[in-house]
C-alpha atoms as a PDB file:
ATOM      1  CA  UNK A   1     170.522 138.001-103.301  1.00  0.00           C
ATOM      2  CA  UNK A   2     171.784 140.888-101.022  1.00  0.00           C
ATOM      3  CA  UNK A   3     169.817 142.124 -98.762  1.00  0.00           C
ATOM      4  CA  UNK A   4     170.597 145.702 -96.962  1.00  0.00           C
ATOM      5  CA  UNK A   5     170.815 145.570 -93.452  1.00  0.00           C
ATOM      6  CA  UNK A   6     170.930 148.937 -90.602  1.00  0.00           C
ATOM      7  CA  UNK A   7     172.796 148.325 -87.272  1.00  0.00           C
ATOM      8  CA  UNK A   8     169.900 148.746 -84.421  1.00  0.00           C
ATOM      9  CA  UNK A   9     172.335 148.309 -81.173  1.00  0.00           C
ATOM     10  CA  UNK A  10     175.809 146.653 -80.768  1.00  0.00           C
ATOM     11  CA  UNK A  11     176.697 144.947 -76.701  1.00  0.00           C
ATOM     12  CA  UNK A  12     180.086 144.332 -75.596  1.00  0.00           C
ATOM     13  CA  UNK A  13     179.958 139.998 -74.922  1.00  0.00           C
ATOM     14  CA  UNK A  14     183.873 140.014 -74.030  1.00  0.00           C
ATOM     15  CA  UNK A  15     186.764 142.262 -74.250  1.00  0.00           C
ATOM     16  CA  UNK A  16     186.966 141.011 -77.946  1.00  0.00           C
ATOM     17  CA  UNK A  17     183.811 139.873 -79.362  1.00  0.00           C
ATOM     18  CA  UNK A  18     180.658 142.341 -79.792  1.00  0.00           C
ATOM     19  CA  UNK A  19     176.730 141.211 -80.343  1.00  0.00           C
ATOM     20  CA  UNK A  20     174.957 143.085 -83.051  1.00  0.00           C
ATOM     21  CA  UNK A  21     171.295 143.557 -83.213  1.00  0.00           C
ATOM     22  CA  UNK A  22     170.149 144.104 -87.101  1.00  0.00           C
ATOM     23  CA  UNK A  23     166.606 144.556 -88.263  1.00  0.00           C
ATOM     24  CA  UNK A  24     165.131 141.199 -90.378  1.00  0.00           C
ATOM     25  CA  UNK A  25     164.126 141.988 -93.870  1.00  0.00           C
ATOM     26  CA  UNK A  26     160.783 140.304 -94.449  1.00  0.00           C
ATOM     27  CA  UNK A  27     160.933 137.280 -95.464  1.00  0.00           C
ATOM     28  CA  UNK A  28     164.515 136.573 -94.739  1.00  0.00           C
ATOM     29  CA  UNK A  29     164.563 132.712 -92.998  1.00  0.00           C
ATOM     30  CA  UNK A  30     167.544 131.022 -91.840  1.00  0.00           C
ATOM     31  CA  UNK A  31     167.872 127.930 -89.792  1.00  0.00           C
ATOM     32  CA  UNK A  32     169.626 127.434 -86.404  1.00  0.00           C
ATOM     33  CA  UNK A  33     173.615 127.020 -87.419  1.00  0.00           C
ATOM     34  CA  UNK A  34     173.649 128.725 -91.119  1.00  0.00           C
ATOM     35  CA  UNK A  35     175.892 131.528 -91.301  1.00  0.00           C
ATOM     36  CA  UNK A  36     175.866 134.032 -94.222  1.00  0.00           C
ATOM     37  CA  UNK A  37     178.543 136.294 -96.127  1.00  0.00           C
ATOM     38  CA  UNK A  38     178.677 139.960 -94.771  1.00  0.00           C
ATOM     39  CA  UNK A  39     180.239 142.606 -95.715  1.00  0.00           C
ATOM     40  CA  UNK A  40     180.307 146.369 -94.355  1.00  0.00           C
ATOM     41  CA  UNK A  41     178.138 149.109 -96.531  1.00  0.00           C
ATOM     42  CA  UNK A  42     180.645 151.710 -97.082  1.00  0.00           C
ATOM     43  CA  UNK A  43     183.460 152.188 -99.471  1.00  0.00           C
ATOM     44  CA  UNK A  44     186.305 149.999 -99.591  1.00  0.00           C
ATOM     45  CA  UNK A  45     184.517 147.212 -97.956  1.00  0.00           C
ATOM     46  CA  UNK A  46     181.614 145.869 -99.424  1.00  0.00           C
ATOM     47  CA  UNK A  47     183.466 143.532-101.599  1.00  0.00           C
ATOM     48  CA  UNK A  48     185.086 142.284 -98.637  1.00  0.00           C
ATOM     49  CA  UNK A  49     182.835 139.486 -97.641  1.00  0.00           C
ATOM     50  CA  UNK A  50     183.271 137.328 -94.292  1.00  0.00           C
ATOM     51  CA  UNK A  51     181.361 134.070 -93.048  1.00  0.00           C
ATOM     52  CA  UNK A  52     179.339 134.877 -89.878  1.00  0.00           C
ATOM     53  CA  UNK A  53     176.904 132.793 -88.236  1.00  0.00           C
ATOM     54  CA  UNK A  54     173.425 133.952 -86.905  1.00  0.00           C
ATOM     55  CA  UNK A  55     172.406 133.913 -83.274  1.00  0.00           C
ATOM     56  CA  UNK A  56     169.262 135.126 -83.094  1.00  0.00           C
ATOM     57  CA  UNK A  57     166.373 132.599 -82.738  1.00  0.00           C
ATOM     58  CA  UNK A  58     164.865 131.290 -86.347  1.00  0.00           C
ATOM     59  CA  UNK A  59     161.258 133.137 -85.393  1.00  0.00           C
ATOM     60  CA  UNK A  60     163.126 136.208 -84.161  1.00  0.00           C
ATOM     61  CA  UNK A  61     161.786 139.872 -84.994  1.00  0.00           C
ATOM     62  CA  UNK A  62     165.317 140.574 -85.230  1.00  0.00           C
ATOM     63  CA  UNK A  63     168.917 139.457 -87.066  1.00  0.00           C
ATOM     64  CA  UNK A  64     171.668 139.081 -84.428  1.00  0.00           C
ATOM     65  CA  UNK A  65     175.453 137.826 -85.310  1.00  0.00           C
ATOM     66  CA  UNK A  66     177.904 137.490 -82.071  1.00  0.00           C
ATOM     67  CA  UNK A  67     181.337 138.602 -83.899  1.00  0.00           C
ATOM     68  CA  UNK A  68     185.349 138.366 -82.448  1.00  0.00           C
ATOM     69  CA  UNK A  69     187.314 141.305 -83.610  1.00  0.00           C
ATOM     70  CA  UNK A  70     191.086 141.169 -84.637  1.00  0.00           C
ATOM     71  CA  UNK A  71     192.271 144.316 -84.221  1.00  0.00           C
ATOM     72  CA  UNK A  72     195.617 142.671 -85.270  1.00  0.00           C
ATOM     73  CA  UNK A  73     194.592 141.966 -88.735  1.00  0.00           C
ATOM     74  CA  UNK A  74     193.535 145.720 -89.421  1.00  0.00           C
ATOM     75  CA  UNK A  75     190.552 144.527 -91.697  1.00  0.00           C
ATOM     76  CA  UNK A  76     186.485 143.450 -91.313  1.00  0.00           C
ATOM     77  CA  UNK A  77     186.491 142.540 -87.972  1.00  0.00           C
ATOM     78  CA  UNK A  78     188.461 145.067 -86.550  1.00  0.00           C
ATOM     79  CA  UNK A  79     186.281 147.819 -87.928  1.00  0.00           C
ATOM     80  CA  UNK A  80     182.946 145.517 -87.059  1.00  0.00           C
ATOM     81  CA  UNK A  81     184.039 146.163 -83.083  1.00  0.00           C
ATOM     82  CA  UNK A  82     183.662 149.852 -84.150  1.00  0.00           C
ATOM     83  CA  UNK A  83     180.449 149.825 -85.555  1.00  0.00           C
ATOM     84  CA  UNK A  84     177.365 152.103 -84.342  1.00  0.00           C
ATOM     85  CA  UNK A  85     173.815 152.274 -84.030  1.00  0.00           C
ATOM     86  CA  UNK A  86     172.675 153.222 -87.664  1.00  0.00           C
ATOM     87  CA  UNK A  87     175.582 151.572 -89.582  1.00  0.00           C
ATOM     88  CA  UNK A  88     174.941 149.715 -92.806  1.00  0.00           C
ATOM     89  CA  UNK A  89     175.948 146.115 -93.752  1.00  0.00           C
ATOM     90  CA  UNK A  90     175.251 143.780 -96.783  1.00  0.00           C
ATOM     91  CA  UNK A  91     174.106 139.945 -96.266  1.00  0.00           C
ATOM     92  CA  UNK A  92     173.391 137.081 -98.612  1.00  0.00           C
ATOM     93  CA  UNK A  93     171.359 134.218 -98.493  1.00  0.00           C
ATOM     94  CA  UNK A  94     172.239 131.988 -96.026  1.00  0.00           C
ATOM     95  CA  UNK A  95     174.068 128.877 -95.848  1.00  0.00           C
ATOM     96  CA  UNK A  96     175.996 126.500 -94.054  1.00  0.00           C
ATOM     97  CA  UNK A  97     176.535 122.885 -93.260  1.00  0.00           C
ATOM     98  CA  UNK A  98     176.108 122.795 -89.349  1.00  0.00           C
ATOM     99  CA  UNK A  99     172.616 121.908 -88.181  1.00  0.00           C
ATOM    100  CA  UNK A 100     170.862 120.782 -85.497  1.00  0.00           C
ATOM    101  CA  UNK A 101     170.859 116.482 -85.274  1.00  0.00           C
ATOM    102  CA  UNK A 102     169.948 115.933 -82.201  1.00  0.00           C
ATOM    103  CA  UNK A 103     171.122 115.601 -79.125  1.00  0.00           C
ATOM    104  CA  UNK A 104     175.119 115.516 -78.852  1.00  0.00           C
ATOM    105  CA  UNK A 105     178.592 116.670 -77.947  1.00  0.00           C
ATOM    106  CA  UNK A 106     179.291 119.913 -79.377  1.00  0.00           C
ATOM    107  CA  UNK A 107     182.878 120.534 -79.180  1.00  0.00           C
ATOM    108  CA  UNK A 108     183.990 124.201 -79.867  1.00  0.00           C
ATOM    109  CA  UNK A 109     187.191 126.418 -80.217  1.00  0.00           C
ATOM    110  CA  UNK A 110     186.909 130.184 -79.368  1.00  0.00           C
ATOM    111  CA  UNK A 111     184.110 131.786 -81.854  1.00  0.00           C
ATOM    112  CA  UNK A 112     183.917 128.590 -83.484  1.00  0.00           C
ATOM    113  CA  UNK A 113     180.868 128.367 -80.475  1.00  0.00           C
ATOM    114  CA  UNK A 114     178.670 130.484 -82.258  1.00  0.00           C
ATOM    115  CA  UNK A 115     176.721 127.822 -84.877  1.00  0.00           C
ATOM    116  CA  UNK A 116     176.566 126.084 -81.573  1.00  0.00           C
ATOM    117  CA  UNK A 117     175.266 128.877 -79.369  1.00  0.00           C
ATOM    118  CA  UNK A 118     172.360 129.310 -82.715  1.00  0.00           C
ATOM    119  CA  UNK A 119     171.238 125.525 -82.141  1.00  0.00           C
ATOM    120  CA  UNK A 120     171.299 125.548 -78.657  1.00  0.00           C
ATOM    121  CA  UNK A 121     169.282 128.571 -78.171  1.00  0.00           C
ATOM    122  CA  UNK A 122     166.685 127.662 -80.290  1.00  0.00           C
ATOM    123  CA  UNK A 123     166.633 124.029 -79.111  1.00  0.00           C
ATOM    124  CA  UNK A 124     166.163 125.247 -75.385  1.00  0.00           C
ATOM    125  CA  UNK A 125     163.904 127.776 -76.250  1.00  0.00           C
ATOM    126  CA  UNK A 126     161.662 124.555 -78.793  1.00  0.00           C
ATOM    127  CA  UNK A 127     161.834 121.853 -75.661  1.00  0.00           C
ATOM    128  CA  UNK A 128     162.423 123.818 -72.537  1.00  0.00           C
ATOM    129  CA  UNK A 129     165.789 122.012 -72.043  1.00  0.00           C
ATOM    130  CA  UNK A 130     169.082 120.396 -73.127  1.00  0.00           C
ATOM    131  CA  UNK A 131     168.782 117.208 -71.907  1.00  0.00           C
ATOM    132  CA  UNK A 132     171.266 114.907 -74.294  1.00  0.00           C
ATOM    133  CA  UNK A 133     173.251 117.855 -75.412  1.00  0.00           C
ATOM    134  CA  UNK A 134     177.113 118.538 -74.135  1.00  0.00           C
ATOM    135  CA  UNK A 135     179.595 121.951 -74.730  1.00  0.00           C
ATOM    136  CA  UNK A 136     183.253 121.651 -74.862  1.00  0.00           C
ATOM    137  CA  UNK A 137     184.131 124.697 -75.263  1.00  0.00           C
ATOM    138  CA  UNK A 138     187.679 125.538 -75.581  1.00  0.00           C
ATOM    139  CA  UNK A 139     189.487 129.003 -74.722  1.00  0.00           C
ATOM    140  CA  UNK A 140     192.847 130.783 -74.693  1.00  0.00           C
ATOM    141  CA  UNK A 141     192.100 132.795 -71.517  1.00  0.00           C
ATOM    142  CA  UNK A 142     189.112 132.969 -69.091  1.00  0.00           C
ATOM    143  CA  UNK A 143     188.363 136.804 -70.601  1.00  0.00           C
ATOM    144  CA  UNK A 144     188.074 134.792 -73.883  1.00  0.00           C
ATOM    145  CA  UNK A 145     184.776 132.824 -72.912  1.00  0.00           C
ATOM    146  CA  UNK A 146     181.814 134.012 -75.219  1.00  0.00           C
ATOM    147  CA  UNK A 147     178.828 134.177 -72.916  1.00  0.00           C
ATOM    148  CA  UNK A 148     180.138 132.151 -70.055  1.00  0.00           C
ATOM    149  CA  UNK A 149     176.800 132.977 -67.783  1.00  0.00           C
ATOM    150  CA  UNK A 150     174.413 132.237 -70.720  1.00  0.00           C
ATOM    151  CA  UNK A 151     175.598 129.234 -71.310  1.00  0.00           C
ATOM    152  CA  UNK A 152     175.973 127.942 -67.273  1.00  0.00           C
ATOM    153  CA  UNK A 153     172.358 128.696 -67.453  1.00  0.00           C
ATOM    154  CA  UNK A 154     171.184 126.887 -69.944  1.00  0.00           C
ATOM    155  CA  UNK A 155     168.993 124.124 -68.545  1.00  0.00           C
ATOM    156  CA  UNK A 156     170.354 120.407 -69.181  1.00  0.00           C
ATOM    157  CA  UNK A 157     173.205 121.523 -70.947  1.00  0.00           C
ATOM    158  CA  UNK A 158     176.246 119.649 -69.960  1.00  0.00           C
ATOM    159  CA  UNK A 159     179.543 122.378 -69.636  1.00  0.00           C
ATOM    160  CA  UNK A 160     182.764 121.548 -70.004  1.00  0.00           C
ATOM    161  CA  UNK A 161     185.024 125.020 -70.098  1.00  0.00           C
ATOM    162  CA  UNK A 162     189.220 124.354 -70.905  1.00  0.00           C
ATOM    163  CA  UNK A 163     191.958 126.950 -71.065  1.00  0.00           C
ATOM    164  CA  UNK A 164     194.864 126.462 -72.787  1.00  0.00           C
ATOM    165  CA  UNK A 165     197.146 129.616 -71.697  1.00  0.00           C
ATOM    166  CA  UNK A 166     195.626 129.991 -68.115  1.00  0.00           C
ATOM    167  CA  UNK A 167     195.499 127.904 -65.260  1.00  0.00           C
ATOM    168  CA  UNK A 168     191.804 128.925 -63.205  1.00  0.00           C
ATOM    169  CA  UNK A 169     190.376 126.892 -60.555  1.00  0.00           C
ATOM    170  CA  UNK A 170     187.234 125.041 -61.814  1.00  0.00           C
ATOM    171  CA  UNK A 171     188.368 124.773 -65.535  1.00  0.00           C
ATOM    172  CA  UNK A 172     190.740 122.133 -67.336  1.00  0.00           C
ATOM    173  CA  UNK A 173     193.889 123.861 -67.896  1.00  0.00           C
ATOM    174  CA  UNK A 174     194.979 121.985 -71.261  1.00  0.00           C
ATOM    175  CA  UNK A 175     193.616 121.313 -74.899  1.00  0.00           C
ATOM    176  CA  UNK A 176     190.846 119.290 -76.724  1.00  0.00           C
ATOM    177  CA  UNK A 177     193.336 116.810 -77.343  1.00  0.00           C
ATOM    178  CA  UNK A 178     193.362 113.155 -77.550  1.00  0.00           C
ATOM    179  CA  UNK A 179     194.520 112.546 -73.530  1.00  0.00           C
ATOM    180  CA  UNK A 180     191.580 114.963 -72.453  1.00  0.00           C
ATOM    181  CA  UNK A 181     188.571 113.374 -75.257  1.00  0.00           C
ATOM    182  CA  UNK A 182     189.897 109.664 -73.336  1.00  0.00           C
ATOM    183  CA  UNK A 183     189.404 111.158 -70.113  1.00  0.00           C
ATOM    184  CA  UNK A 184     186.348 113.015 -70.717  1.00  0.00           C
ATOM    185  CA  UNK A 185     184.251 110.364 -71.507  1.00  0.00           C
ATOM    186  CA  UNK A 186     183.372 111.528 -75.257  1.00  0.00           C
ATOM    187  CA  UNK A 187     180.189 109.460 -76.609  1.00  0.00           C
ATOM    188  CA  UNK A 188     181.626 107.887 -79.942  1.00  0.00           C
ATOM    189  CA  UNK A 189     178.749 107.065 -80.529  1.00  0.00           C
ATOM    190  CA  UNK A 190     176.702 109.979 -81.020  1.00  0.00           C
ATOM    191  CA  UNK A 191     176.167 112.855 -82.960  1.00  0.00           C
ATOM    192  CA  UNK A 192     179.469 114.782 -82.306  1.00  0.00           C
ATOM    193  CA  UNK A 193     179.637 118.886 -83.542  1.00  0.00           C
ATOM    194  CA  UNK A 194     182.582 120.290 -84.038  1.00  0.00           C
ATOM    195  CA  UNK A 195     183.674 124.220 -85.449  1.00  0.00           C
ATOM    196  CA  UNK A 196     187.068 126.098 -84.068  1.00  0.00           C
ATOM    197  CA  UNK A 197     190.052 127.230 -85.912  1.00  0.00           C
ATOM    198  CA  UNK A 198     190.919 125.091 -88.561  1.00  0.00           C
ATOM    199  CA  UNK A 199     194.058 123.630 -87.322  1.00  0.00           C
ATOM    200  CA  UNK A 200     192.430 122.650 -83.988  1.00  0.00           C
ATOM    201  CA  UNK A 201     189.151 121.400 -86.531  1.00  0.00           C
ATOM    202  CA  UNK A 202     191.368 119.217 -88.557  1.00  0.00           C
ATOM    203  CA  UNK A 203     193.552 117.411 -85.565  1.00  0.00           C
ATOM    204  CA  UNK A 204     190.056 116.914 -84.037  1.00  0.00           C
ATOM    205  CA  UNK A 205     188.148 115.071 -86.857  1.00  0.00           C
ATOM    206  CA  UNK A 206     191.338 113.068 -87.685  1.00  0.00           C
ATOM    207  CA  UNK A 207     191.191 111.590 -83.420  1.00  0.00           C
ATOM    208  CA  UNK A 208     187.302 111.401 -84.030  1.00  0.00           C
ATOM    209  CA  UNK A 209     187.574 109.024 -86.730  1.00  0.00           C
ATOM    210  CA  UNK A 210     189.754 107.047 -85.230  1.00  0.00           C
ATOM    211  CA  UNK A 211     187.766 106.790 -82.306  1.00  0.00           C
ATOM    212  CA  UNK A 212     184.475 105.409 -84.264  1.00  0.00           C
ATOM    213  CA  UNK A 213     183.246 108.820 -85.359  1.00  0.00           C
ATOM    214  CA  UNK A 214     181.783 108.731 -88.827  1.00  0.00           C
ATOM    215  CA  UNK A 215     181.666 111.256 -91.393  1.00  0.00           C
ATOM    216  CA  UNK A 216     177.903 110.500 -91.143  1.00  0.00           C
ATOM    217  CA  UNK A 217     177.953 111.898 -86.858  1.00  0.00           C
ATOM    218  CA  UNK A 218     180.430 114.039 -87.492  1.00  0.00           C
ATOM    219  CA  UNK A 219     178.353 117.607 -87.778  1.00  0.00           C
ATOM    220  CA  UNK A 220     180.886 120.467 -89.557  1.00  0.00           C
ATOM    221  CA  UNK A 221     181.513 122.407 -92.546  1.00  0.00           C
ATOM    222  CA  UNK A 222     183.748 121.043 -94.805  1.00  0.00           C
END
């Protein structure tokens, strides 16, 4: 069902990607990784639905989404990043594949972080730590890193931060490729996360499988 939401506050994360702050319609449960369809309440928009993942905490008082505008594109997006306090939107009931399995490697292109960022929040904020749990997160640019300090922060969390367009001193200058999963040390093993752009997605899950990762550790939506 749809469910009627008003902008309360909106906070530049990057030069690109905004956090917005909705209120939570009673009721209205999600868990740690769903995302829902949204869609802007004006006309000429609300039947233009897009996939965007909650990162607020499950037991919040509050919705939050963390969202990377294309101004490029000259649709959803671009006119989310000019959104104001007061603004309407439309949600649905959530859903999504990408859930919390326990500790793991999370492995993460650009927004694709932000089912990540949901679980890891939450888990931190259930067991005090991340103990277990490892981020590769993978950006064009340095500018491009969604919540770079946050995430530093977090306690137990392993970090690994690569650039592909920019060479920066204390961050892999390459790609999530097969040479750099080798090198890294990737547990095989375990519970593996993944959620980027879709061409970077599929490459990844095809080197993943044929490194022992099963479709059964292999956390994404499909």
């Amino acid at each position: 069902m749809p469910y009627n939401l008003t902008l309360q506050s909106t906070r530049p994360i990057t030069h690109n990607v905004n956090e917005l702050t909705f209120e939570r319609p009673d009721g209205f449960d999600f868990t740690p990784g769903q995302a829902t369809d949204f869609a802007l309440d004006r006309d000429g928009w609300r039947d233009e639905k897009r996939p965007f993942t909650f990162t607020s905490l499950p037991d919040a008082d509050h919705l939050q989404f963390t969202i990377k505008s294309y101004p490029s594109h000259n649709g959803v997006t671009e006119q989310i990043g000019m959104m104001q306090a007061g603004d309407g939107v439309i949600i649905e009931d959530p859903w999504g594949a990408i859930e919390d399995k326990g500790p793991g490697t999370f492995i993460a292109g650009g927004a694709g972080l932000t089912p990540m960022l949901s679980i890891l929040r939450a888990r931190q904020a259930e067991q005090g730590d991340l103990d277990g749990y490892r981020l590769i997160f993978s950006n064009s640019c340095e500018k491009d890193i969604i919540l770079r300090e946050e995430l530093e922060r977090m306690p137990g969390l392993k970090l690994d931060l690569l650039l592909s367009d920019e060479d920066v001193d204390g961050i892999h200058h390459g790609q999530v490729d097969a040479d750099y999963l080798d090198s890294a040390g990737v547990d095989y093993n375990g519970i593996v996360y993944l959620c980027g752009p879709p061409p970077m997605e599929e490459d990844l899950a095809k080197l993943l499988a044929a490194r022992g990762v099963s479709d059964e550790r292999l956390v994404r939506e499909e």
